[in-house]
C-alpha atoms as a PDB file:
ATOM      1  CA  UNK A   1       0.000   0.000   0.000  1.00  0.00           C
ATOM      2  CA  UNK A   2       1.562   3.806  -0.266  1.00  0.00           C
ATOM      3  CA  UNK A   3       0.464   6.882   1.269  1.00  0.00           C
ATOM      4  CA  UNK A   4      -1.609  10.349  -0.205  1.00  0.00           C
ATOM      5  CA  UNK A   5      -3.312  12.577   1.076  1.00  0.00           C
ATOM      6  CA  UNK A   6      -5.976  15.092   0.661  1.00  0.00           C
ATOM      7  CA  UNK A   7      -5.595  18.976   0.494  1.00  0.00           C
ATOM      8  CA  UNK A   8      -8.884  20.393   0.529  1.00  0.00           C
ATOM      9  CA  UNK A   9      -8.173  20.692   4.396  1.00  0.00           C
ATOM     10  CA  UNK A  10      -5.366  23.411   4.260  1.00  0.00           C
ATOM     11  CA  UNK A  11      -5.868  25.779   1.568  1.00  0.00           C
ATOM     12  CA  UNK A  12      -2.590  26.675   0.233  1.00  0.00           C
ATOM     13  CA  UNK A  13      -0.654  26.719  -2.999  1.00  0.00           C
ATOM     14  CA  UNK A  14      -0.333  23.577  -4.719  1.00  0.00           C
ATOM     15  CA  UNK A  15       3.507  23.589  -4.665  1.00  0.00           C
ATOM     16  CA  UNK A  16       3.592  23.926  -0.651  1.00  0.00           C
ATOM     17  CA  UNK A  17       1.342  20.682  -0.273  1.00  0.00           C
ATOM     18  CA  UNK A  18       3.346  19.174  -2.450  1.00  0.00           C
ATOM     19  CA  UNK A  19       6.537  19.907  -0.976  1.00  0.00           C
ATOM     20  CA  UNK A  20       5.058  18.844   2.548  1.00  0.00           C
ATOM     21  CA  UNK A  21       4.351  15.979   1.219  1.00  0.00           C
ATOM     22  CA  UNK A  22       7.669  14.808  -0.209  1.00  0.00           C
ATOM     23  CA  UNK A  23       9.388  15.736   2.955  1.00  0.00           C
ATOM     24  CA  UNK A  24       6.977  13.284   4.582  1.00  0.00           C
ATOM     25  CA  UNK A  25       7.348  10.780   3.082  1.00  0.00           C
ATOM     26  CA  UNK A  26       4.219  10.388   1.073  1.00  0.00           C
ATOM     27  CA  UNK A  27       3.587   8.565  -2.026  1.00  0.00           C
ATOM     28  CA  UNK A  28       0.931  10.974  -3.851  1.00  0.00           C
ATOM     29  CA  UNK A  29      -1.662  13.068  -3.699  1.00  0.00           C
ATOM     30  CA  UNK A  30      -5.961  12.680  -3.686  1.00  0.00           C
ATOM     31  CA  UNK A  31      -6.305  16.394  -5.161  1.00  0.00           C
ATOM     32  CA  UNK A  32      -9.346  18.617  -4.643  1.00  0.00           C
ATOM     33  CA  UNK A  33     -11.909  18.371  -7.008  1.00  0.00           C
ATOM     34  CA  UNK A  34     -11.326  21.849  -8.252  1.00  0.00           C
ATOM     35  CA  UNK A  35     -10.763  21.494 -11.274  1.00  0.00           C
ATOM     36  CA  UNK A  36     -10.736  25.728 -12.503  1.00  0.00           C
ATOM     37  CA  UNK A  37      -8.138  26.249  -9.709  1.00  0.00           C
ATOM     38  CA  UNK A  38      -5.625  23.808 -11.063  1.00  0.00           C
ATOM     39  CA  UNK A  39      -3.041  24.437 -14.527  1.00  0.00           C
ATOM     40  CA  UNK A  40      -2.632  20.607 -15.156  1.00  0.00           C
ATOM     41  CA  UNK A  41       0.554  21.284 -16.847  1.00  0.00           C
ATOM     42  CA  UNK A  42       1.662  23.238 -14.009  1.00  0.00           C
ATOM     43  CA  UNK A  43       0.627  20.518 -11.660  1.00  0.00           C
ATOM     44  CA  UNK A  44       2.614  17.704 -13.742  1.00  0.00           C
ATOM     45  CA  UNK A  45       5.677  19.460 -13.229  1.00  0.00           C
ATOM     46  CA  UNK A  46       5.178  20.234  -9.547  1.00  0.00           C
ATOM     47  CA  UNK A  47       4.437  16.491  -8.648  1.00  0.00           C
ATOM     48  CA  UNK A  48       7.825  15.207 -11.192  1.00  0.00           C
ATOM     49  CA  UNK A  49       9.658  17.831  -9.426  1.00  0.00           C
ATOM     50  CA  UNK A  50       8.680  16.457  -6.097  1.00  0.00           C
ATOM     51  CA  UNK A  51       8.623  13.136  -6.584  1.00  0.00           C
ATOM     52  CA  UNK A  52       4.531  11.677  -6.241  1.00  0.00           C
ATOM     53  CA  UNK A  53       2.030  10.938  -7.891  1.00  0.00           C
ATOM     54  CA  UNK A  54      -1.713  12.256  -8.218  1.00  0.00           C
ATOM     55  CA  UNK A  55      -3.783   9.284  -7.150  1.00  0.00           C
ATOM     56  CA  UNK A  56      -6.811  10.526  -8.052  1.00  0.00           C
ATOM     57  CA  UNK A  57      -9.383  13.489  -7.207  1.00  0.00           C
ATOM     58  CA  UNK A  58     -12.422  14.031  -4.736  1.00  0.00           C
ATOM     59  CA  UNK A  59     -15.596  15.908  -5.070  1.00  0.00           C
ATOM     60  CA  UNK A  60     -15.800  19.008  -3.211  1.00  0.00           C
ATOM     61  CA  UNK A  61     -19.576  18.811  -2.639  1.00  0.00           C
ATOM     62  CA  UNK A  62     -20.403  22.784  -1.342  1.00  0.00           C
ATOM     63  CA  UNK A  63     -23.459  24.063  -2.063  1.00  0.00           C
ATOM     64  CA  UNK A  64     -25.039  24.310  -5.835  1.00  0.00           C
ATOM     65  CA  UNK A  65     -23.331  20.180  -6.787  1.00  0.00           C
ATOM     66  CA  UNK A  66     -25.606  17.907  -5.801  1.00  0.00           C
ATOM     67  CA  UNK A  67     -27.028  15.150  -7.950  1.00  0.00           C
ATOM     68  CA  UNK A  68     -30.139  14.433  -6.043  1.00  0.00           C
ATOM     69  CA  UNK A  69     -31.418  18.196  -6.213  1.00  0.00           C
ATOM     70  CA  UNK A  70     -35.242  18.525  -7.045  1.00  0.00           C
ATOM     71  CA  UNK A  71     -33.715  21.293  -9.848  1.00  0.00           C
ATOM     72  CA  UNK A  72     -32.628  19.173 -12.631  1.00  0.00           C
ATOM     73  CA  UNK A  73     -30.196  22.229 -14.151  1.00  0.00           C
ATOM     74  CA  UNK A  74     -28.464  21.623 -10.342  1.00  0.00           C
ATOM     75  CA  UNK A  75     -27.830  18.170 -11.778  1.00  0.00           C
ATOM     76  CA  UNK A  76     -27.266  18.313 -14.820  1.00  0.00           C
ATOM     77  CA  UNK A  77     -24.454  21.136 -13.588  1.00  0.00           C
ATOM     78  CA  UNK A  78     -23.234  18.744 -11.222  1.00  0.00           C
ATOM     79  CA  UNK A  79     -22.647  15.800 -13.802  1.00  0.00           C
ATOM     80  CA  UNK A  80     -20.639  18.501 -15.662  1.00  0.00           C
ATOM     81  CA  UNK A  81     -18.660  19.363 -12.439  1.00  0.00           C
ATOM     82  CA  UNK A  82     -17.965  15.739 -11.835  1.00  0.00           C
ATOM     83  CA  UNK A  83     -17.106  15.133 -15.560  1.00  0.00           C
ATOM     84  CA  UNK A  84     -14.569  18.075 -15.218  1.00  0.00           C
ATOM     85  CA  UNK A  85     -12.956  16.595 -12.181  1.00  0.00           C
ATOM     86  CA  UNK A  86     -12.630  13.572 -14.514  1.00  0.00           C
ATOM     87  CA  UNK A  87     -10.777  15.230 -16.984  1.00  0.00           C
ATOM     88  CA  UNK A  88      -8.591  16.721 -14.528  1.00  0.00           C
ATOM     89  CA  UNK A  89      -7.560  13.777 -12.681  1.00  0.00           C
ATOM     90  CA  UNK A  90      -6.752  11.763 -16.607  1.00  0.00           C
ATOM     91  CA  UNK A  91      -4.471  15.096 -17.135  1.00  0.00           C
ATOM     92  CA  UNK A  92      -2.793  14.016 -14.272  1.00  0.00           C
ATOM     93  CA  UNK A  93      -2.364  10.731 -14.634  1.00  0.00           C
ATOM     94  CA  UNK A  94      -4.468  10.149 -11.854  1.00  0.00           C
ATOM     95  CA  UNK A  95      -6.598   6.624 -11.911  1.00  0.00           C
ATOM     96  CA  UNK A  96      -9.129   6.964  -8.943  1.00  0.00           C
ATOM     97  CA  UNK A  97     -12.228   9.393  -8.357  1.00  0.00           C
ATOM     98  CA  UNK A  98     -13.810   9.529  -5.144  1.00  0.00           C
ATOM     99  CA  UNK A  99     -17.331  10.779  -5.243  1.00  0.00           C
ATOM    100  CA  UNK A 100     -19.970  12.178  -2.401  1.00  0.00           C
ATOM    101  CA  UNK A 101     -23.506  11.971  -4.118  1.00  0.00           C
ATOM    102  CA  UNK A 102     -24.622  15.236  -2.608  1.00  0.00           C
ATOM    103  CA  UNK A 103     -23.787  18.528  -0.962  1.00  0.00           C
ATOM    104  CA  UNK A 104     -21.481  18.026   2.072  1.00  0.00           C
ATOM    105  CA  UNK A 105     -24.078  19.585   5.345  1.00  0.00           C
ATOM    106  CA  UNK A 106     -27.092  18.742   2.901  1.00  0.00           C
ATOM    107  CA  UNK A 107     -29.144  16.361   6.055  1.00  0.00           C
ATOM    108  CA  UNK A 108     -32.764  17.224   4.901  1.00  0.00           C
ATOM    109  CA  UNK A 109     -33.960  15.735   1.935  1.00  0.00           C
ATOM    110  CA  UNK A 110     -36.285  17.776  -0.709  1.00  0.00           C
ATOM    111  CA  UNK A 111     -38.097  15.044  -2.423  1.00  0.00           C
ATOM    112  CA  UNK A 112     -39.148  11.325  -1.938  1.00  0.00           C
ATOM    113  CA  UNK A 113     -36.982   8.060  -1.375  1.00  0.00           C
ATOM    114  CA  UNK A 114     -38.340   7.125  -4.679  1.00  0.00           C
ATOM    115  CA  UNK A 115     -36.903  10.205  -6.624  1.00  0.00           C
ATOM    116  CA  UNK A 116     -33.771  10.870  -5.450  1.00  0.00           C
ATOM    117  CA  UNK A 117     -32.266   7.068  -5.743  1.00  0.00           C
ATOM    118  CA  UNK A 118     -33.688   7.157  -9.393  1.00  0.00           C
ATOM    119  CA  UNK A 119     -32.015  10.423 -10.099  1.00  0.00           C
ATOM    120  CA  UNK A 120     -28.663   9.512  -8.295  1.00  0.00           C
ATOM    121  CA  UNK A 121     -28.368   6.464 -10.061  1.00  0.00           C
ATOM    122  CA  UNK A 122     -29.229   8.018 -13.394  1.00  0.00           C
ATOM    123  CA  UNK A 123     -26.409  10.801 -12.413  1.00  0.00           C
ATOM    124  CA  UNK A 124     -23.839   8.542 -11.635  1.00  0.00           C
ATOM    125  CA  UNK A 125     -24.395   6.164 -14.690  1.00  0.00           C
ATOM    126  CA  UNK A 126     -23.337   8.937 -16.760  1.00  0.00           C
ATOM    127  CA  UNK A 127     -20.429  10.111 -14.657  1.00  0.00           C
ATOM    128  CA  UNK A 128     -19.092   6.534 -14.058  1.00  0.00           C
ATOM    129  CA  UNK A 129     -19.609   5.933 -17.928  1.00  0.00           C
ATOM    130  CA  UNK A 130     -17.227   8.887 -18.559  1.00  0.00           C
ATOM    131  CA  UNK A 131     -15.015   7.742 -16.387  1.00  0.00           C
ATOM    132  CA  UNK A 132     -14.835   4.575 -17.924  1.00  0.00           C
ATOM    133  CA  UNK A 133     -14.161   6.144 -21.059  1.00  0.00           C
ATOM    134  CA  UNK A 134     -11.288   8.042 -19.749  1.00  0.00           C
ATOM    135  CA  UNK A 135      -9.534   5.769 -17.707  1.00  0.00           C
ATOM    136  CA  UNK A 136     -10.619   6.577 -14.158  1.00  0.00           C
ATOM    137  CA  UNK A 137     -12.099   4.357 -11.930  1.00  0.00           C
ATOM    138  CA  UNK A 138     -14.966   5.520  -9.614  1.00  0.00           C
ATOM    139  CA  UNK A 139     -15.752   4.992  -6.109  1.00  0.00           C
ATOM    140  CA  UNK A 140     -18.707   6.392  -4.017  1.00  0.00           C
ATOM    141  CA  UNK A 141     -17.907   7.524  -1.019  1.00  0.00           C
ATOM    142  CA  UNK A 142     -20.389   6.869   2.744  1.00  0.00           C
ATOM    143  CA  UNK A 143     -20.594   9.465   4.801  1.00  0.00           C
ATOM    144  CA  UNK A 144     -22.111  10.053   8.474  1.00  0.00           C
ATOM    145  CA  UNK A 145     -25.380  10.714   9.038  1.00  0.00           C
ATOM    146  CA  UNK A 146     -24.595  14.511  10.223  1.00  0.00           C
ATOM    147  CA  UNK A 147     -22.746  14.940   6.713  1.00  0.00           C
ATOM    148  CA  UNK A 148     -25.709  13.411   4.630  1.00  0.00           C
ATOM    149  CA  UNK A 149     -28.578  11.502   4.679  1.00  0.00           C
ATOM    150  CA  UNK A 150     -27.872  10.148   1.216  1.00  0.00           C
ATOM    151  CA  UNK A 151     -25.583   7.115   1.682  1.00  0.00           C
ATOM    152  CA  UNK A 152     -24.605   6.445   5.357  1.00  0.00           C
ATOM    153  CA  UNK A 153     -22.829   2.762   5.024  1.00  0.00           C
ATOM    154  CA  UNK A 154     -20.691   0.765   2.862  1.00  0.00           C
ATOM    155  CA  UNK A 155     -24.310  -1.638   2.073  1.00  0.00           C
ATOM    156  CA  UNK A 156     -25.670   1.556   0.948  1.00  0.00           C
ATOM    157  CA  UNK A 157     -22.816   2.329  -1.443  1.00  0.00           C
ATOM    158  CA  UNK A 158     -22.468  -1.092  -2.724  1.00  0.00           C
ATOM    159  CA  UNK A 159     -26.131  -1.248  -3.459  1.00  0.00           C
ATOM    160  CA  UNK A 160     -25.766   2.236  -5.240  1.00  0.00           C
ATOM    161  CA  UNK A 161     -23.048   0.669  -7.306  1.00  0.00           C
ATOM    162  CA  UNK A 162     -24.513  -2.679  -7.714  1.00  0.00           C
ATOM    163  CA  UNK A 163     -27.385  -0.125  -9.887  1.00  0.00           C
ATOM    164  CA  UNK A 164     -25.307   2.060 -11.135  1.00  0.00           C
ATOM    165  CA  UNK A 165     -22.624  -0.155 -12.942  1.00  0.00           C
ATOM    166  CA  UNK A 166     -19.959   1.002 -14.979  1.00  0.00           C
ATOM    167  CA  UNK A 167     -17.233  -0.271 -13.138  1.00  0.00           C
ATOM    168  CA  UNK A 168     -18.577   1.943  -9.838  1.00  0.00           C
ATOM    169  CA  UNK A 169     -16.622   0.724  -6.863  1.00  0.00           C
ATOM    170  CA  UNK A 170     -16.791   1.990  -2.992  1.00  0.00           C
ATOM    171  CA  UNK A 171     -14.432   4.285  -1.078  1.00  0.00           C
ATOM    172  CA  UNK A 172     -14.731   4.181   3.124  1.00  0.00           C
ATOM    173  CA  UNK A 173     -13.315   7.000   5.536  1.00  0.00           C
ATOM    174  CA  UNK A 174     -12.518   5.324   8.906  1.00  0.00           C
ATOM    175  CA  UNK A 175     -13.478   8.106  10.496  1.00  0.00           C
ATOM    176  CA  UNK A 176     -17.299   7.864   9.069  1.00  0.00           C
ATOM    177  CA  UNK A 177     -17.318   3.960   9.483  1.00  0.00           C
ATOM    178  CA  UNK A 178     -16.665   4.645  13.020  1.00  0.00           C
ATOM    179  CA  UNK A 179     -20.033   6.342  13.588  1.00  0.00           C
ATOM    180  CA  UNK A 180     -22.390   4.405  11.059  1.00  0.00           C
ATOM    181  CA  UNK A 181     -21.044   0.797  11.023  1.00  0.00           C
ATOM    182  CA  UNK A 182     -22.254  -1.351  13.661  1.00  0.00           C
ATOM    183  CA  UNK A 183     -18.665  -3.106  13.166  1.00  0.00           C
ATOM    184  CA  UNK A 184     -16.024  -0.894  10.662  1.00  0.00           C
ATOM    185  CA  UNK A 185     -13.941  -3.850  10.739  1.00  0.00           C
ATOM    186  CA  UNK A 186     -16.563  -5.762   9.232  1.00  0.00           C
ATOM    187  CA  UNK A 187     -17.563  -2.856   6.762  1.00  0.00           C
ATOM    188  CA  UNK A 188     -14.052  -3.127   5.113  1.00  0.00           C
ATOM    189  CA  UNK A 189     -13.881  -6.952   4.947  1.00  0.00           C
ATOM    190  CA  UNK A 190     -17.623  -6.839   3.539  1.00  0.00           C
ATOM    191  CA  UNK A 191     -16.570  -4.642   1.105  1.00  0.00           C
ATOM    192  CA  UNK A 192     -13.411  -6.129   0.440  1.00  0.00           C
ATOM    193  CA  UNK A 193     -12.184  -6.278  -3.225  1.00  0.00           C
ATOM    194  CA  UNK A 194     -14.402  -3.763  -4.179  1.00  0.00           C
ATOM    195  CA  UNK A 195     -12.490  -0.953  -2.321  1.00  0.00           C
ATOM    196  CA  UNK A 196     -11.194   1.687  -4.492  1.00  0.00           C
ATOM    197  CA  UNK A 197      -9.233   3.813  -1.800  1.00  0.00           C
ATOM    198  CA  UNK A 198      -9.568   4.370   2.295  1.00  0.00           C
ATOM    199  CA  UNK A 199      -9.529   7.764   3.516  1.00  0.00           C
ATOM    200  CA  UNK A 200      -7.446   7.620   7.231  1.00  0.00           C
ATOM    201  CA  UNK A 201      -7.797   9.687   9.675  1.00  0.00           C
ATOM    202  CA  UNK A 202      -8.923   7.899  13.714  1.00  0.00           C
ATOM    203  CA  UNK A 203     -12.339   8.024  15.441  1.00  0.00           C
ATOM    204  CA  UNK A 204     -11.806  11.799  16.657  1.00  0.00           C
ATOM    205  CA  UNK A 205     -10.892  12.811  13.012  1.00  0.00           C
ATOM    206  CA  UNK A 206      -7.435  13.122  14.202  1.00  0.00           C
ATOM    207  CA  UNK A 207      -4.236  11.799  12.454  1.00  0.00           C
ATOM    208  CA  UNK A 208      -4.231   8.256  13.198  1.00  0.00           C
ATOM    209  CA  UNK A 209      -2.609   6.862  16.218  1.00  0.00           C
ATOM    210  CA  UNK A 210      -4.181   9.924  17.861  1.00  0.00           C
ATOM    211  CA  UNK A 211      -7.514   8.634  18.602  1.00  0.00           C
ATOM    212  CA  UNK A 212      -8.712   5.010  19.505  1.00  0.00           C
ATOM    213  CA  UNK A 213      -8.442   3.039  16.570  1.00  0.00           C
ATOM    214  CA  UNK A 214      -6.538   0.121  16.600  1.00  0.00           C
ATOM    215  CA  UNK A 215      -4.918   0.729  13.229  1.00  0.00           C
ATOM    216  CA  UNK A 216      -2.703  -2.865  13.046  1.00  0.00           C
ATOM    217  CA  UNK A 217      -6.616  -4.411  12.882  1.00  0.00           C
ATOM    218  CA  UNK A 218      -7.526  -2.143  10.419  1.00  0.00           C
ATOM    219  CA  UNK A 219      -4.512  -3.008   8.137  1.00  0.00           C
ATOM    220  CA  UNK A 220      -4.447  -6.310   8.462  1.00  0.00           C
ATOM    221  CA  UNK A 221      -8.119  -5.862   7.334  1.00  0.00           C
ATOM    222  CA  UNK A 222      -7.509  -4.097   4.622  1.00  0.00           C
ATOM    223  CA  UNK A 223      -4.649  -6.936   3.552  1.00  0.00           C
ATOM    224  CA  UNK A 224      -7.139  -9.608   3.846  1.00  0.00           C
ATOM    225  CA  UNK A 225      -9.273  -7.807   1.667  1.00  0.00           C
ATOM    226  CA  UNK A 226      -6.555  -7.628  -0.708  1.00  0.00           C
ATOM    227  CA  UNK A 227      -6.548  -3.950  -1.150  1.00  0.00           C
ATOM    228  CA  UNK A 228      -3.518  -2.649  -2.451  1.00  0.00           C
ATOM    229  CA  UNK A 229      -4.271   0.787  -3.079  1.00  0.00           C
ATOM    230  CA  UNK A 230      -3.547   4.275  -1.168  1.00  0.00           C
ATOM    231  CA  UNK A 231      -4.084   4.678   2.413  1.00  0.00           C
ATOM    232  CA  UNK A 232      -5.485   8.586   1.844  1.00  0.00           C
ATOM    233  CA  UNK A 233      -5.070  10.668   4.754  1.00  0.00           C
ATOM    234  CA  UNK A 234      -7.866  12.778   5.591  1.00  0.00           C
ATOM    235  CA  UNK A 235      -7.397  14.114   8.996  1.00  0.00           C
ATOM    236  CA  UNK A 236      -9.341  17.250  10.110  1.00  0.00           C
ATOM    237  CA  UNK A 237      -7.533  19.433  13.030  1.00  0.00           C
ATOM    238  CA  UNK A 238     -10.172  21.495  15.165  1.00  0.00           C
ATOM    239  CA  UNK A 239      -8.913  24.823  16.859  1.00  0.00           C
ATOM    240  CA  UNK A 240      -8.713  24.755  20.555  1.00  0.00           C
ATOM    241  CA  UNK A 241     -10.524  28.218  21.312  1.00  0.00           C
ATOM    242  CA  UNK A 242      -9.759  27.181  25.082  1.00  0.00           C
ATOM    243  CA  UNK A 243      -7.140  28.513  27.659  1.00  0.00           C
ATOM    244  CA  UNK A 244      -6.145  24.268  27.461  1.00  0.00           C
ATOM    245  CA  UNK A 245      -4.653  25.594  23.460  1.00  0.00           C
ATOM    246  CA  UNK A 246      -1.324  25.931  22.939  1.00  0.00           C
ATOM    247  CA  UNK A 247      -0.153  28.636  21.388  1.00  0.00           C
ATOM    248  CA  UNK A 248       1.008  28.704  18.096  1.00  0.00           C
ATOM    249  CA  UNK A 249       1.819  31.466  15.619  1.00  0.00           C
ATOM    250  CA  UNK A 250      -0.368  31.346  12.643  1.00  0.00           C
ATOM    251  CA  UNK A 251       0.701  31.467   8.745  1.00  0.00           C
ATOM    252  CA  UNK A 252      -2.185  32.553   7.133  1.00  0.00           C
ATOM    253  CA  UNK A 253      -0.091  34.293   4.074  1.00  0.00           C
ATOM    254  CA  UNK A 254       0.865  30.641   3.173  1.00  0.00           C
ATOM    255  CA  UNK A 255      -2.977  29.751   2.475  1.00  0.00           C
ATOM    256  CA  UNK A 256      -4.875  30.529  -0.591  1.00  0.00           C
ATOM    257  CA  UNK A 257      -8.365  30.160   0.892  1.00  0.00           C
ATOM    258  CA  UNK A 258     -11.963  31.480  -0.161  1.00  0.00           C
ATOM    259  CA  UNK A 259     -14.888  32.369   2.119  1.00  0.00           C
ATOM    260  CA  UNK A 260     -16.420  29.276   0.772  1.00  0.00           C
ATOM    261  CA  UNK A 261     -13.008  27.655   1.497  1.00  0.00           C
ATOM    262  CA  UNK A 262     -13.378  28.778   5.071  1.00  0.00           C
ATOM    263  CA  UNK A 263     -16.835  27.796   5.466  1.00  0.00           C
ATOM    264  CA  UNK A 264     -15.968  24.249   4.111  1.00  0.00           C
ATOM    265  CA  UNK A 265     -13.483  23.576   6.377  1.00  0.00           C
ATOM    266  CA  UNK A 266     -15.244  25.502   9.449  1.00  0.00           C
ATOM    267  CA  UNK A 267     -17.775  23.366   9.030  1.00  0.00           C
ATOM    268  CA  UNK A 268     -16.097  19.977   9.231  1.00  0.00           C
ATOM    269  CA  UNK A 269     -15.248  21.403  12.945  1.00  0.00           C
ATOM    270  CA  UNK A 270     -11.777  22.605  11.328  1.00  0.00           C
ATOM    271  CA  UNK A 271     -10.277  25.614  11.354  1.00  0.00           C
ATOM    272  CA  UNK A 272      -7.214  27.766  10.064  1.00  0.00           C
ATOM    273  CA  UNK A 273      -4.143  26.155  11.604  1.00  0.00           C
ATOM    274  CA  UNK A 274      -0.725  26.917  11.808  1.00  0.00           C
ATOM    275  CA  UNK A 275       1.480  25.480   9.296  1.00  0.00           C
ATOM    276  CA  UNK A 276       3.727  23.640  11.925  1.00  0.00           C
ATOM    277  CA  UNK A 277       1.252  21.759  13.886  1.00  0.00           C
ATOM    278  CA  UNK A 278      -0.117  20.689  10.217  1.00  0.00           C
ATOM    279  CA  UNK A 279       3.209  19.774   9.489  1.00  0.00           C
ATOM    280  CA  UNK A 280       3.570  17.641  12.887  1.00  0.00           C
ATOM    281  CA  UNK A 281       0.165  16.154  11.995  1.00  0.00           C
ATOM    282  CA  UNK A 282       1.153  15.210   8.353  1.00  0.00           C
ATOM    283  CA  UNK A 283       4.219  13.608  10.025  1.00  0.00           C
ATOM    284  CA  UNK A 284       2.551  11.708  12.632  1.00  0.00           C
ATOM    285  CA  UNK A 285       0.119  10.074  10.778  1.00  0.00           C
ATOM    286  CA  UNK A 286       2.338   8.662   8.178  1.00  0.00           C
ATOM    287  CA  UNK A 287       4.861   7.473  10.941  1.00  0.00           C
ATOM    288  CA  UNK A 288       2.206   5.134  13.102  1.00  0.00           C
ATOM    289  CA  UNK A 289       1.253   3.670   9.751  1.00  0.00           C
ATOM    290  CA  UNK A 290       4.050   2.519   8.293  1.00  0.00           C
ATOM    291  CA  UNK A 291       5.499   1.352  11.898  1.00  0.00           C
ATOM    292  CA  UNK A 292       2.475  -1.175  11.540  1.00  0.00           C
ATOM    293  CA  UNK A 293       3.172  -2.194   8.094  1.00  0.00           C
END
């Protein structure tokens, strides 16, 4: 297995994640699915110049992409979002796309059962088709119940994908099989060859190692399964607003954020760190892996 990582979670230029990364350790890189933000050229060199690989892409599901929306024009702009992202991740050699059915904080639905598993299915049949066609393998991603109310558990996303064909596969978060699996161990065995990637991060979110997983179970897991992918981190660092914080100084000229950025991130219980406890965190999580591999 080797090691990306996600960077929707520290906005910054490209090159800086990149060069974190490589001093890390890190095999790659599961970019943002942001695709107008991103010269693939530019991004080619960056990751020959530093050594990785893009993995693949993620959607970035903020408000306006979802593809259950009662507004078909929302969906029918999604599919083109998630089509972009597709063409994105082929320009950069990337091979896996990890995709969220609906907006990210989206918990209410706005029309029946009935309606929105027909029009997800429809949506995805055409994004998973294009993917096919461009050499990118999707995955559909579960996500806890205070996320979405769409798809909650890996059954869920391997019924979805059972429908939905097209070479559709499953992605799990430990972190979200930890609140909707009645055994997360068992969730990645069930899914078992049918695992396109595993997002890391331990039951508090944290890097793992800094939460109560016992990672060497998930691993060995994960080998029984045969899954030789990326282990993707996707930690998310909350900001201790009590007099328990310690203080740090802050490097917010590094980032290259947007108010939706911000919101994004606020709302995933994150906030804007400093760039040397992300650093220690990008560090730490890599190191209690690979001392269990």
């Amino acid at each position: 297995m080797k090691f990306s990582m996600h960077n929707w979670m520290r906005p910054e230029p490209i090159e800086i994640t990149l060069d974190r990364l490589h001093r890390f350790g890190y095999d790659g890189i599961e970019i943002s699915g942001e695709p107008t933000r991103y010269d693939p050229d530019e991004v080619r060199r960056l990751l020959d110049q530093y050594e990785l690989e893009c993995w693949g892409g993620v959607t970035i599901m903020t408000e306006g992409r979802d593809l259950v929306h009662p507004d078909k024009y929302v969906r029918i702009g999604t599919i083109a979002y998630m089509k972009d992202c597709i063409r994105m991740i082929r320009a950069l050699k990337g091979t896996i796309f990890c995709i969220v059915p609906s907006t990210v904080g989206k918990v209410k639905p706005l029309a029946s059962p009935a309606e929105e598993w027909q029009w997800v299915v429809e949506g995805l049949k055409e994004v998973a088709e294009f993917a096919q066609e461009n050499d990118v393998v999707p995955g559909v991603e579960p996500l806890n119940r205070f996320e979405t109310y769409l798809i909650n558990r890996h059954d869920q996303a391997m019924q979805l994908a059972d429908e939905v064909g097209h070479g559709l596969r499953v992605v799990l978060d430990a972190f979200h099989i930890n609140i909707e699996e009645k055994d997360p161990i068992g969730a990645i065995k069930a899914v078992g060859s049918r695992m396109l990637d595993f997002h890391v991060a331990d039951n508090n979110r944290r890097p793992a190692g800094q939460g109560k997983y016992n990672w060497s179970e998930v691993l060995s897991a994960m080998k029984e399964s045969g899954y030789k992918g990326h282990l993707t981190a996707e930690f998310v660092l909350p900001l201790d607003r009590t007099p328990l914080a310690v203080s740090a100084e802050k490097h917010e000229s590094d980032m290259d954020f947007t108010a939706a950025d911000l919101k994004f991130i606020q709302d995933k219980g994150s906030g804007l760190i400093s760039a040397a406890e992300y650093d220690q965190a990008v560090a730490d999580n890599i190191n209690h892996l690979k001392r269990l591999l």
